[in-house]
C-alpha atoms as a PDB file:
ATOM      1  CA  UNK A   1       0.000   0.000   0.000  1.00  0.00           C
ATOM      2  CA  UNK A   2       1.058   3.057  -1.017  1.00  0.00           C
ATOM      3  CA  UNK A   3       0.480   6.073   1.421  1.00  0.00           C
ATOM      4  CA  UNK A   4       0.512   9.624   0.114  1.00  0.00           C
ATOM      5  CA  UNK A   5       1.593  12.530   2.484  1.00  0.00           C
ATOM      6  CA  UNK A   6      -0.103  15.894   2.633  1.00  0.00           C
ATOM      7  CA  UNK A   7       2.341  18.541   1.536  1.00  0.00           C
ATOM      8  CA  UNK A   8       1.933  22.042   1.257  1.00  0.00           C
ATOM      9  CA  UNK A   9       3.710  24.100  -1.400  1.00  0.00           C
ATOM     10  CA  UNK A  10       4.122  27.810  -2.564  1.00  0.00           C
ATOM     11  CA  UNK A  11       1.063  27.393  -4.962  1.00  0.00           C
ATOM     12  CA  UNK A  12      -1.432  26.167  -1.733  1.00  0.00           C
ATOM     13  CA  UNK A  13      -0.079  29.038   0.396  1.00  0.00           C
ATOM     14  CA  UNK A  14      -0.991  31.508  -2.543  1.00  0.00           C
ATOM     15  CA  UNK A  15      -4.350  30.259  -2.806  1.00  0.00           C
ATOM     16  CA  UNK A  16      -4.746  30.215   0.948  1.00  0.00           C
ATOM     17  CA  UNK A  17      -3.794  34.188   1.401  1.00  0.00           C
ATOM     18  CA  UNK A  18      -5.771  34.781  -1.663  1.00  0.00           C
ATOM     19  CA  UNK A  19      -8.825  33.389  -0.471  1.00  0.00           C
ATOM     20  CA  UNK A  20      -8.688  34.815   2.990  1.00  0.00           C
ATOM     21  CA  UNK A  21      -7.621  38.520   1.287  1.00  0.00           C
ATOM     22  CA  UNK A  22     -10.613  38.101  -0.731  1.00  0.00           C
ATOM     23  CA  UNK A  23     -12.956  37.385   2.755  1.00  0.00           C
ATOM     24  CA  UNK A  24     -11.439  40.453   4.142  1.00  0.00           C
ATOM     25  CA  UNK A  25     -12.308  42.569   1.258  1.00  0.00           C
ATOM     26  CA  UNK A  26     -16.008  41.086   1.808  1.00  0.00           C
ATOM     27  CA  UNK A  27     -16.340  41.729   5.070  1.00  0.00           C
ATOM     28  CA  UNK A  28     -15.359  45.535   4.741  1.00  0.00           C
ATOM     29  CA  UNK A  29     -17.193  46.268   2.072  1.00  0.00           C
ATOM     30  CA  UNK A  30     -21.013  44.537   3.011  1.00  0.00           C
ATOM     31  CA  UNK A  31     -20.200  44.940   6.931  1.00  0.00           C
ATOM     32  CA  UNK A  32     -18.267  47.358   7.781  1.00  0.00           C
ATOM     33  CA  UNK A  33     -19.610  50.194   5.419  1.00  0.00           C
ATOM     34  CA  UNK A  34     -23.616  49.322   6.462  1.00  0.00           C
ATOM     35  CA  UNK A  35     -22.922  50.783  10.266  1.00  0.00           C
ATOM     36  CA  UNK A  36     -22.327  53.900   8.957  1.00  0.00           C
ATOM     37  CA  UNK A  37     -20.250  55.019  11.738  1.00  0.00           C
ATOM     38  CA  UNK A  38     -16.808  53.448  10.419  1.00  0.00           C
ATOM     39  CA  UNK A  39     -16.592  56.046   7.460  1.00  0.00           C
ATOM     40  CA  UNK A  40     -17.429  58.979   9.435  1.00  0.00           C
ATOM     41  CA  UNK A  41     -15.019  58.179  12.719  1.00  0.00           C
ATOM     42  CA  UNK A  42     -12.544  60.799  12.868  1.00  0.00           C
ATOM     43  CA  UNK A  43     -13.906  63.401  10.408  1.00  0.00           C
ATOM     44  CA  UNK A  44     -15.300  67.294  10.999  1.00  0.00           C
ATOM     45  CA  UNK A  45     -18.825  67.511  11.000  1.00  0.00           C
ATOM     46  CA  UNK A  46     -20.532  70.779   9.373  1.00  0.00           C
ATOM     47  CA  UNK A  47     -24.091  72.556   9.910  1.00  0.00           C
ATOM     48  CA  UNK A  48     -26.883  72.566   7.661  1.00  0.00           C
ATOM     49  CA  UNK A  49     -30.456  73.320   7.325  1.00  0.00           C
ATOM     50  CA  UNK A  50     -32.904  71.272   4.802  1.00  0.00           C
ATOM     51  CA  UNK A  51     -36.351  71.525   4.217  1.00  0.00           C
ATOM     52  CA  UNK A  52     -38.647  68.824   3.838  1.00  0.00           C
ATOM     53  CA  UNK A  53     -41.590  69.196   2.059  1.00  0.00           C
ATOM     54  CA  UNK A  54     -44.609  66.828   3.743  1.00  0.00           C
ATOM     55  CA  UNK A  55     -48.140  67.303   1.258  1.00  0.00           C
ATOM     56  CA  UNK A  56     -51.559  66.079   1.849  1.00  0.00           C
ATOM     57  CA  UNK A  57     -51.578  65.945   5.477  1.00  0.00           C
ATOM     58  CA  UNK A  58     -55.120  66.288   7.477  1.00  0.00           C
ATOM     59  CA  UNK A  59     -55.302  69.700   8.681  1.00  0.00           C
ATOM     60  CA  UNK A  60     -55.660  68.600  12.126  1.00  0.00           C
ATOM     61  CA  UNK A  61     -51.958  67.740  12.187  1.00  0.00           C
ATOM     62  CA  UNK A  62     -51.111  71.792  12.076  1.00  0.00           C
ATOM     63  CA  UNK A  63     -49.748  72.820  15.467  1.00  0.00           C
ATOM     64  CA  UNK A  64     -48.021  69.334  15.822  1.00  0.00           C
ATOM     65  CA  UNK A  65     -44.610  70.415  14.678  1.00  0.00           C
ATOM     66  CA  UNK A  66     -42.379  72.650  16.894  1.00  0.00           C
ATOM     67  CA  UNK A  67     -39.398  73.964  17.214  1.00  0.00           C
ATOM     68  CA  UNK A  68     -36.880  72.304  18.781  1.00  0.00           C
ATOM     69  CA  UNK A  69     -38.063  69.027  18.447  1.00  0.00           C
ATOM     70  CA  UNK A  70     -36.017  66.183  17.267  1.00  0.00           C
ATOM     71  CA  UNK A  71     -36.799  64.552  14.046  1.00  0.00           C
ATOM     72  CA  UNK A  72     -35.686  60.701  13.583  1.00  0.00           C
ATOM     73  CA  UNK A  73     -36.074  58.704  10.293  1.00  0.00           C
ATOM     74  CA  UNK A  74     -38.448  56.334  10.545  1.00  0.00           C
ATOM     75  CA  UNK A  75     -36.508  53.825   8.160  1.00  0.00           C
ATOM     76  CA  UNK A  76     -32.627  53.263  10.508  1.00  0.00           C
ATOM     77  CA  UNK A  77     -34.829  55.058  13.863  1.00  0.00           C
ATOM     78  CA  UNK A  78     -31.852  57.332  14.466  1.00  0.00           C
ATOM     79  CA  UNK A  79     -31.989  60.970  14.829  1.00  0.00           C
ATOM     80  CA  UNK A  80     -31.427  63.291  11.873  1.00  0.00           C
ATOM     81  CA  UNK A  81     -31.776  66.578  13.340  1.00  0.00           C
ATOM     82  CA  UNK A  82     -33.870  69.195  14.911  1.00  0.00           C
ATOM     83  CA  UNK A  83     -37.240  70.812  14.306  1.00  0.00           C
ATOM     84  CA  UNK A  84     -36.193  74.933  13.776  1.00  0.00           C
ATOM     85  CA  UNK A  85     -39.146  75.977  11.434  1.00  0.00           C
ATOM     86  CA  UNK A  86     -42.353  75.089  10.232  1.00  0.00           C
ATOM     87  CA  UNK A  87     -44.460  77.148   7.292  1.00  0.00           C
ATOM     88  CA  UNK A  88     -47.521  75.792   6.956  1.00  0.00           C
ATOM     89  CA  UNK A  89     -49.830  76.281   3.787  1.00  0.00           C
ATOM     90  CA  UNK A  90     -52.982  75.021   2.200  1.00  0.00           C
ATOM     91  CA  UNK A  91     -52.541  71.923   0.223  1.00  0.00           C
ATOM     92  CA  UNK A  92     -53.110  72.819  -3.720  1.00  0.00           C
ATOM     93  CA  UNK A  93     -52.683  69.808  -6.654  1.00  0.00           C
ATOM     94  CA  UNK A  94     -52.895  70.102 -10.205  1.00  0.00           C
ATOM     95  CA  UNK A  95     -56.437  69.280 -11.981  1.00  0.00           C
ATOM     96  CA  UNK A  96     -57.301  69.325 -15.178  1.00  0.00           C
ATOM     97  CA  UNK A  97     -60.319  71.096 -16.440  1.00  0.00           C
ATOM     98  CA  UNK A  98     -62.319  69.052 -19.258  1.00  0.00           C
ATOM     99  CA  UNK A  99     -64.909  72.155 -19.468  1.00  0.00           C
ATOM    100  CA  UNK A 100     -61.963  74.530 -20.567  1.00  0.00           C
ATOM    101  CA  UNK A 101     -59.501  72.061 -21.529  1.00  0.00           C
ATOM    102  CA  UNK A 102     -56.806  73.395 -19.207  1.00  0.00           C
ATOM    103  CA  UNK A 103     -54.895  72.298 -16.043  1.00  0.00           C
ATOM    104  CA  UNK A 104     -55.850  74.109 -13.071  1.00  0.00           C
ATOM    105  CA  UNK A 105     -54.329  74.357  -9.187  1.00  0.00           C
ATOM    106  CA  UNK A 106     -57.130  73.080  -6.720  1.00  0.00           C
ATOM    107  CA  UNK A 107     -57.015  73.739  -3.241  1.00  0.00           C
ATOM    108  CA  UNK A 108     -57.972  70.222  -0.895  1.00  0.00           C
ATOM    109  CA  UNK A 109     -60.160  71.193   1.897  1.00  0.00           C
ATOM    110  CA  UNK A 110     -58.483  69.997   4.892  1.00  0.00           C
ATOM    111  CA  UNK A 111     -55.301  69.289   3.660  1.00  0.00           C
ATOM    112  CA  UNK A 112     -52.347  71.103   4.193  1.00  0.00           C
ATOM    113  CA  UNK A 113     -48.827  71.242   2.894  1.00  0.00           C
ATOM    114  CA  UNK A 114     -46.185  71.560   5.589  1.00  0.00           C
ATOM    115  CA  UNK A 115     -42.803  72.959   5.315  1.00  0.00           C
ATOM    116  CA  UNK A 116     -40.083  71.962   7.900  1.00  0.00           C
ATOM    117  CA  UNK A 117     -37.226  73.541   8.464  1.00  0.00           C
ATOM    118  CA  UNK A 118     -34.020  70.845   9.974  1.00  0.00           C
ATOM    119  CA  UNK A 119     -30.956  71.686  11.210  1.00  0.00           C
ATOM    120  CA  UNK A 120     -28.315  68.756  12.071  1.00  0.00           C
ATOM    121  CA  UNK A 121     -24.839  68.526  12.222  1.00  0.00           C
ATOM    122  CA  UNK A 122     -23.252  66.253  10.029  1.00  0.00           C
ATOM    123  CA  UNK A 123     -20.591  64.415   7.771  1.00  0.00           C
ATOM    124  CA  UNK A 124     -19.821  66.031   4.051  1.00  0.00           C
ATOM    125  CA  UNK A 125     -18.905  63.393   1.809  1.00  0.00           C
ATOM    126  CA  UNK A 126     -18.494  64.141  -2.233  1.00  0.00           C
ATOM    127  CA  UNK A 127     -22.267  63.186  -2.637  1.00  0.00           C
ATOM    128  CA  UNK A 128     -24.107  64.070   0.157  1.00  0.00           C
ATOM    129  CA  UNK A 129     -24.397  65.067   3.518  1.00  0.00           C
ATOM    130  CA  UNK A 130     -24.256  62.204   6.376  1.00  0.00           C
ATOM    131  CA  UNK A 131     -26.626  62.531   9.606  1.00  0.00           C
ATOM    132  CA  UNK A 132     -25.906  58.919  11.578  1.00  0.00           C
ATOM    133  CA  UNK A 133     -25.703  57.464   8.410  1.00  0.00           C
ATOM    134  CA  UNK A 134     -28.468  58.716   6.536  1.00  0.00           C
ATOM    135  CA  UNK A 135     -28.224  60.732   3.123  1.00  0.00           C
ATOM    136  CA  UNK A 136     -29.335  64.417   3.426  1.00  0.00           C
ATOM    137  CA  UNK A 137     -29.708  65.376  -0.563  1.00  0.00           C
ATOM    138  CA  UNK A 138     -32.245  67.645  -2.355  1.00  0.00           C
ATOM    139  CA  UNK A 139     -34.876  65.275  -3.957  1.00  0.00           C
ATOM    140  CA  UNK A 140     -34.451  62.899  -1.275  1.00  0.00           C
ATOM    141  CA  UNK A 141     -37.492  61.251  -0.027  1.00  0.00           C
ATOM    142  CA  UNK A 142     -37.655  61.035   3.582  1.00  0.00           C
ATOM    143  CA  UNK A 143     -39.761  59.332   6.342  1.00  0.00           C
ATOM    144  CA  UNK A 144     -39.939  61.417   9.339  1.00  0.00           C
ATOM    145  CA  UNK A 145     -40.788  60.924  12.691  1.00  0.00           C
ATOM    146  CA  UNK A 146     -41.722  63.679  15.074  1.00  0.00           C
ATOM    147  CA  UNK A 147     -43.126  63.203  18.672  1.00  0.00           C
ATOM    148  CA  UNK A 148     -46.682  63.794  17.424  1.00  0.00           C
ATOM    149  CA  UNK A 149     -46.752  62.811  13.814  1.00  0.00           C
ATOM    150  CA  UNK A 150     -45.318  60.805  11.011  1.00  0.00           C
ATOM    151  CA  UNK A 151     -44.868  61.706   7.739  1.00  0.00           C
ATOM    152  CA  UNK A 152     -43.306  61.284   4.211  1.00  0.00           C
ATOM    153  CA  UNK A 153     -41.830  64.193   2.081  1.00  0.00           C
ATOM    154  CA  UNK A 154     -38.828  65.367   0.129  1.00  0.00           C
ATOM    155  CA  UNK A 155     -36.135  67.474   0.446  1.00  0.00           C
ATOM    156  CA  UNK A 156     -36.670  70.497  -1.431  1.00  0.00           C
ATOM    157  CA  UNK A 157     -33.664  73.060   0.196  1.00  0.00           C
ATOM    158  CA  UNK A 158     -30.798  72.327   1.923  1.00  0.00           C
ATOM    159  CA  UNK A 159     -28.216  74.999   2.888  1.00  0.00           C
ATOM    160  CA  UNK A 160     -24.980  74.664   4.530  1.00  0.00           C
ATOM    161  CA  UNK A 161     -23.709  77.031   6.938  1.00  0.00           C
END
């Protein structure tokens, strides 16, 4: 009988560093970047105000934003910022008109359109701004979460200071 003994040469040990190089690569990239936290450690963080634009809401819902409230996002459930403005207006949509043949604005009795003002401190990157993790661009659609109401909207301003 002829026994065979396990030997290890420069090719295995290749493939062996190769594969475990390539499982470190993994784990960064699908792990480590989904906290968040990782890419901002050790960087300045900057001002800003954005407004996000929250339409058809019952009119009841008026006085429930404040200033100086703190606004999460209702998708990660981590703070974004805080409440420093609220404009309020009648909600108005686009209708159109078969007796004239034109599009019209229509107000929605007892809807309104809220406007609310956010300031947070966060991360610049080359795309966007970083609050714990969560994008802060114009155009963004966001899911809000107050202490007295929830709501979805989109960014329509954002300055930085």
């Amino acid at each position: 009988m002829n026994k065979r003994k396990l030997r290890f040469n420069g090719v295995d040990v290749l493939l062996i560093l190769l594969a475990l190089a390539a499982a470190f690569v993994l784990f960064k990239v699908f792990i480590l970047n989904d906290r968040g936290g990782d890419i901002q450690a050790g960087t300045d963080t900057v001002k800003i105000q954005y407004v996000v634009q929250l339409q058809n809401l019952d009119a009841r819902y008026q006085e429930s934003v404040r200033r100086g409230q703190a606004v999460e996002d209702a998708i990660t459930r981590k703070p974004i910022g805080t409440v420093v403005g609220v404009e309020v207006h009648d909600y108005e949509k686009v209708v159109f008109d078969y007796d004239t043949g034109r599009e019209v604005v229509s107000r929605t009795e007892g809807k309104i359109t809220m406007l609310v003002t956010i300031e947070a401190d966060v991360v610049e990157t080359d795309r966007a701004f970083l609050a714990n993790g969560c994008d802060i661009r114009v155009g963004k659609q966001f899911s809000l979460m107050l202490p007295e109401i929830y709501g979805v909207g989109f960014c329509i301003r954002l300055d930085k200071e």
